[in-house]
Structure formats: C-alpha cells, structure tokens
N, C-alpha and C. Protein backbone atom coordinates (compact mmCIF):
# COMPACT_ATOMS: atom_id res chain seq x y z
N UNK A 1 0.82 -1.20 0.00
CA UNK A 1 0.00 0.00 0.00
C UNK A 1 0.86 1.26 0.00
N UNK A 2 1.79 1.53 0.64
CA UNK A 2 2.98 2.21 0.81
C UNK A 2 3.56 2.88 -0.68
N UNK A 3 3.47 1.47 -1.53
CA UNK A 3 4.40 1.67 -2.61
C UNK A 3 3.60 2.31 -3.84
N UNK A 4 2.37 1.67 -3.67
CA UNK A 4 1.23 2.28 -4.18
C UNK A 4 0.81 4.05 -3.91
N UNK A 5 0.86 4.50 -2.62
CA UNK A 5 0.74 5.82 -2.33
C UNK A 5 1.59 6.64 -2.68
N UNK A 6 2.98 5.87 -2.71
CA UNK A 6 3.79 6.77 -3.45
C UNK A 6 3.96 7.17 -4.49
N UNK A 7 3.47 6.34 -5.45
CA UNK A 7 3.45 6.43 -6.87
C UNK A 7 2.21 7.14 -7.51
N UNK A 8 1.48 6.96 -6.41
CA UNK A 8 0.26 8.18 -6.39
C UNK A 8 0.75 9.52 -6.97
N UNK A 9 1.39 9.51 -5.29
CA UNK A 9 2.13 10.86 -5.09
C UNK A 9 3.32 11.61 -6.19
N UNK A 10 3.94 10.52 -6.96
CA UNK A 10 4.52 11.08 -7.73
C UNK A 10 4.06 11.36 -8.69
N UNK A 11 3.14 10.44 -9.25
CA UNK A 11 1.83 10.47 -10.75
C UNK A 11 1.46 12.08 -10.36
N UNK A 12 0.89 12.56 -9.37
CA UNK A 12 -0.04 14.03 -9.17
C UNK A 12 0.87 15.08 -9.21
N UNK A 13 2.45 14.79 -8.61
CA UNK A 13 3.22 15.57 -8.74
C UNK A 13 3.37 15.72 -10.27
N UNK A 14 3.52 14.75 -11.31
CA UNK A 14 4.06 15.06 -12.19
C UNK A 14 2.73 16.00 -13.03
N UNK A 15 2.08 15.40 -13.12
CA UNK A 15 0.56 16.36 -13.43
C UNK A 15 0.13 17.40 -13.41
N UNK A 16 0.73 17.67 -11.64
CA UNK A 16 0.67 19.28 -11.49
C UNK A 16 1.69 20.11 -12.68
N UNK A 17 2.79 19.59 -12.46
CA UNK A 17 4.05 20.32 -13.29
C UNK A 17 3.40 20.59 -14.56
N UNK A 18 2.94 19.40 -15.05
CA UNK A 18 2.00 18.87 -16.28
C UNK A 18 0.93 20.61 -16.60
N UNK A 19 0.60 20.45 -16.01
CA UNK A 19 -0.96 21.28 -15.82
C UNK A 19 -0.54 22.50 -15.45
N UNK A 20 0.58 23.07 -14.62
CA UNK A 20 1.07 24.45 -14.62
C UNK A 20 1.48 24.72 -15.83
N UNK A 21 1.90 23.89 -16.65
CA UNK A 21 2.33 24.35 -18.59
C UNK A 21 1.55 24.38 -19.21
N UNK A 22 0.36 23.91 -19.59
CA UNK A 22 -0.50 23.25 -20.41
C UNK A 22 -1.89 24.38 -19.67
N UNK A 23 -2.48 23.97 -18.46
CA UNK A 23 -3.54 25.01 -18.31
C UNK A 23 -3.30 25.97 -17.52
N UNK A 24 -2.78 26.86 -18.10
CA UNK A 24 -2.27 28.63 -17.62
C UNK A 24 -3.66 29.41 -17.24
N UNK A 25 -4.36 28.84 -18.33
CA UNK A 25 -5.63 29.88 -17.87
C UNK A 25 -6.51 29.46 -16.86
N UNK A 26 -6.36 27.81 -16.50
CA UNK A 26 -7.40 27.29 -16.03
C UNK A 26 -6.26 26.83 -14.41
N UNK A 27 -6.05 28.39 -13.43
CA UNK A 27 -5.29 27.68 -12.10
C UNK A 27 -6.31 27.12 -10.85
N UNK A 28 -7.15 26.61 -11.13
CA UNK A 28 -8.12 25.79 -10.11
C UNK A 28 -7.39 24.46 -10.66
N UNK A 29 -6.98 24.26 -11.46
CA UNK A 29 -6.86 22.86 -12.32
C UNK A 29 -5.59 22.36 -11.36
N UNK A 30 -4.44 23.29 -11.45
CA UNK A 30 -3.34 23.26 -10.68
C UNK A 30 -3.39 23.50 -9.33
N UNK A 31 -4.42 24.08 -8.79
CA UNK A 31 -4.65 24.60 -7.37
C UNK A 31 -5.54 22.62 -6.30
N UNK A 32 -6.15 22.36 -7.43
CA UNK A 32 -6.78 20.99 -6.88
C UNK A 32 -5.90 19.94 -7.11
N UNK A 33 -5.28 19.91 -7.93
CA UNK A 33 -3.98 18.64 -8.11
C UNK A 33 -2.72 18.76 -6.68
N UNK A 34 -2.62 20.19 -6.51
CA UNK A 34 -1.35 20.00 -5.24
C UNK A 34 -1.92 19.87 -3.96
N UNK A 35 -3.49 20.40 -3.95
CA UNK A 35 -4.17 20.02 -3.12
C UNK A 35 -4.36 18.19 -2.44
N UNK A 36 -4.47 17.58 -3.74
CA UNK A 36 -4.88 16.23 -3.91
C UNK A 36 -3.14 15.56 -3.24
N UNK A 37 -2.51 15.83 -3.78
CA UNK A 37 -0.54 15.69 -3.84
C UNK A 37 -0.69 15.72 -2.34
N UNK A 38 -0.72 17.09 -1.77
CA UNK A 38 -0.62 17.27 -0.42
C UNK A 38 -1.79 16.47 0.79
N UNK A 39 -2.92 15.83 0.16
CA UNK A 39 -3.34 15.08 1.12
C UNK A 39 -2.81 13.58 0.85
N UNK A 40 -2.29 13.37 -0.25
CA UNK A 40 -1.54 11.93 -0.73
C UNK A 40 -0.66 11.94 0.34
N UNK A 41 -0.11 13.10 0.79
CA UNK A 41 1.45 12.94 1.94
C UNK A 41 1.74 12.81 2.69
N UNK A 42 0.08 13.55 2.99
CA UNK A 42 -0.09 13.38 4.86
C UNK A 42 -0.68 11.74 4.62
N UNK A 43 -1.38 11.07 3.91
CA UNK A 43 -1.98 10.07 4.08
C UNK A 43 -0.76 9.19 4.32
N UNK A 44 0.41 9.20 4.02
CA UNK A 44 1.71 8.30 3.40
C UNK A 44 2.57 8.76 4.66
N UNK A 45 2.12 9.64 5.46
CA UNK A 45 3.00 10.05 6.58
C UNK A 45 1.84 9.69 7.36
N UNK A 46 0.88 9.61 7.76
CA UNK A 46 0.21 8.74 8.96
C UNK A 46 0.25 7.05 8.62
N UNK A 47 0.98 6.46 7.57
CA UNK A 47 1.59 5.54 7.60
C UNK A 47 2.69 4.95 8.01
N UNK A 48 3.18 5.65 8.23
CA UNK A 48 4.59 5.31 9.00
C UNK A 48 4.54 5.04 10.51
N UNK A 49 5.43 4.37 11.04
CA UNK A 49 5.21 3.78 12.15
C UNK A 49 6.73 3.99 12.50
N UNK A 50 7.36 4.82 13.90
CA UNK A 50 6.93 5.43 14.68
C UNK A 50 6.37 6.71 13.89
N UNK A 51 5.78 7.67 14.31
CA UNK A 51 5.42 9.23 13.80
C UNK A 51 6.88 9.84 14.79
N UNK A 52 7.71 10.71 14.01
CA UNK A 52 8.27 11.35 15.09
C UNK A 52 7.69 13.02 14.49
N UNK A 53 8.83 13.85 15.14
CA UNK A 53 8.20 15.07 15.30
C UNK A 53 8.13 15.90 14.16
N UNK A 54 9.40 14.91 13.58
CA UNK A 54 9.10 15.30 11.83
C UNK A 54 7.82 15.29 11.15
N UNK A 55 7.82 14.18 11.64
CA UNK A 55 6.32 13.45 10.68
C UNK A 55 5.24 14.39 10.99
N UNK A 56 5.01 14.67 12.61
CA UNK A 56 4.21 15.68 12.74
C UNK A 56 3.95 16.84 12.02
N UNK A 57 4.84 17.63 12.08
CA UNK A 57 4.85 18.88 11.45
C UNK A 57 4.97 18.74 10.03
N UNK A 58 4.91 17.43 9.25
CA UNK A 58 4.86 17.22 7.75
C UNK A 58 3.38 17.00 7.66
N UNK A 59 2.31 16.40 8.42
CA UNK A 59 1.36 16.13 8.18
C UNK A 59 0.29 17.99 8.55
N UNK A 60 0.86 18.24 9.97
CA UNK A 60 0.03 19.94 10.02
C UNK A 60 0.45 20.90 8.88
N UNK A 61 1.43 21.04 8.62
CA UNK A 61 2.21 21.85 7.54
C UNK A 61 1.60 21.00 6.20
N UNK A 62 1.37 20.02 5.88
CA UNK A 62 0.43 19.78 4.46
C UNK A 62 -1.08 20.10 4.63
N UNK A 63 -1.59 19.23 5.78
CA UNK A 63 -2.93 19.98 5.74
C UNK A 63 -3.14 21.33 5.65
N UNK A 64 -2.40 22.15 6.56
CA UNK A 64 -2.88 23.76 6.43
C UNK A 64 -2.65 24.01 4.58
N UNK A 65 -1.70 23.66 3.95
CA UNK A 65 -1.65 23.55 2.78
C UNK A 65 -2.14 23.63 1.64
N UNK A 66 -2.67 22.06 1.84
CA UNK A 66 -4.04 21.20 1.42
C UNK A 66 -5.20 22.41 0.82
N UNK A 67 -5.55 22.71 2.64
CA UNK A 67 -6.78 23.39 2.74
C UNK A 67 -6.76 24.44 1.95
N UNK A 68 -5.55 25.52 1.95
CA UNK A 68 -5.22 26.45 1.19
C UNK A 68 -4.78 26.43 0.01
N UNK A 69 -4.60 25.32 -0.68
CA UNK A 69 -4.52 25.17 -2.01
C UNK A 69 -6.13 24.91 -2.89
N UNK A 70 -6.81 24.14 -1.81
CA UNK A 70 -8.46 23.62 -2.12
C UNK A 70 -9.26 25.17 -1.86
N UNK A 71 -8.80 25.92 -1.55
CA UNK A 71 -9.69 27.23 -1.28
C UNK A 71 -9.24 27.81 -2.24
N UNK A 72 -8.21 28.43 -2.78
CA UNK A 72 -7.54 28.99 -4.24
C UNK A 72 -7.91 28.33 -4.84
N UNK A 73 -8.56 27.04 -5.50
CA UNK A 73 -9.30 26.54 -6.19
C UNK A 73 -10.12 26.97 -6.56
N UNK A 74 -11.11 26.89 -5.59
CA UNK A 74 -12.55 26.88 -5.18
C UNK A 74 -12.93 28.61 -5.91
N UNK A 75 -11.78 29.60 -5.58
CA UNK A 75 -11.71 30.57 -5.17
C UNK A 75 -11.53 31.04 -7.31
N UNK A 76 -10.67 30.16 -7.47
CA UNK A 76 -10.67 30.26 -9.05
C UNK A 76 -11.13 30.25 -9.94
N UNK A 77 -12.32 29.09 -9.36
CA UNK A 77 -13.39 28.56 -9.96
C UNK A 77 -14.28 29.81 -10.11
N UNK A 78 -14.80 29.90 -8.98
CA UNK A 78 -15.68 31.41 -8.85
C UNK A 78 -15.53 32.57 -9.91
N UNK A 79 -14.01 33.02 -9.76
CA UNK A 79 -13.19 34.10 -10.23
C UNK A 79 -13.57 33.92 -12.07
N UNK A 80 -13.20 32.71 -12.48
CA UNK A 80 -13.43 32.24 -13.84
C UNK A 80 -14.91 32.34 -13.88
N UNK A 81 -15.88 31.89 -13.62
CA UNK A 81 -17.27 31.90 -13.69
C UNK A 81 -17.83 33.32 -14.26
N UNK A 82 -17.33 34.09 -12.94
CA UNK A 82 -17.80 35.40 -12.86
C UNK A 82 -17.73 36.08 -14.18
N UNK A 83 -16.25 35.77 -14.75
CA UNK A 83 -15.39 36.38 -16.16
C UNK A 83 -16.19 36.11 -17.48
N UNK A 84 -16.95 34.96 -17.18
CA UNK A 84 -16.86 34.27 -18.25
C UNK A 84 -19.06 34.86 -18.64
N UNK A 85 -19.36 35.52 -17.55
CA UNK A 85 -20.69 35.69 -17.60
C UNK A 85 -21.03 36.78 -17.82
C-alpha cells in the first residue's frame, strides 16, 4: 500500500508540473492537483510507524496547505465563472 501511495504521489506531482504548462488559464486545475498531492502525503506520513516530530509537522504543515490550495481553487473557480458571464 505504501508503494502504491507513493506512486500516487509522484503520478499528481508530475501532473501538477504537467498542468502548470498546459492550463495557464485554467489555475483551479493546478490549485486541486497539489491540493490532492498534499493530502496523498499526509496520508503516506500517517503511515509510517513510529510518527516522530518530523512526521508531525509534515502532516500539520500539508494539511494547512491542502486546505489552502483547495480554497484557491474553489476561489478560481468562482473568479473564472464570474469572467466568463
């Protein structure tokens, strides 16, 4: 499962990179992929066994992230809508 999450994690990484070239106009596209990346990490870091204090502050430091990458989304989405009406 491990090996699997990682390859997740690298597939979305590469996507994002992917999708910051390719959809310039469309940054919700890129804003929900590092979003997605960054909950892949914390998921792959509450896998590990012990958690030390690293791990901690890799999993709070992605979620706050996460959240703030999924709101610039959200936030993009809107922004585009509005433009487009």
């Amino acid at each position: 499962m491990g090996t699997v999450l990682s390859l997740a994690i690298i597939a979305t990484a590469i996507f994002a990179a992917y999708a910051l070239k390719k959809f310039y106009d469309r940054p919700y596209i890129v804003n929900f992929s590092l979003a997605a990346m960054l909950l892949l990490i914390v998921v792959r870091t509450l896998m590990l066994q012990p958690i030390t204090g690293l791990g901690y502050a890799a999993i709070i430091l992605c979620t706050i992230a996460g959240v703030f990458q999924a709101f610039l989304g959200v936030k993009s989405i809107k922004s585009s809508q509005q433009i487009q009406a």
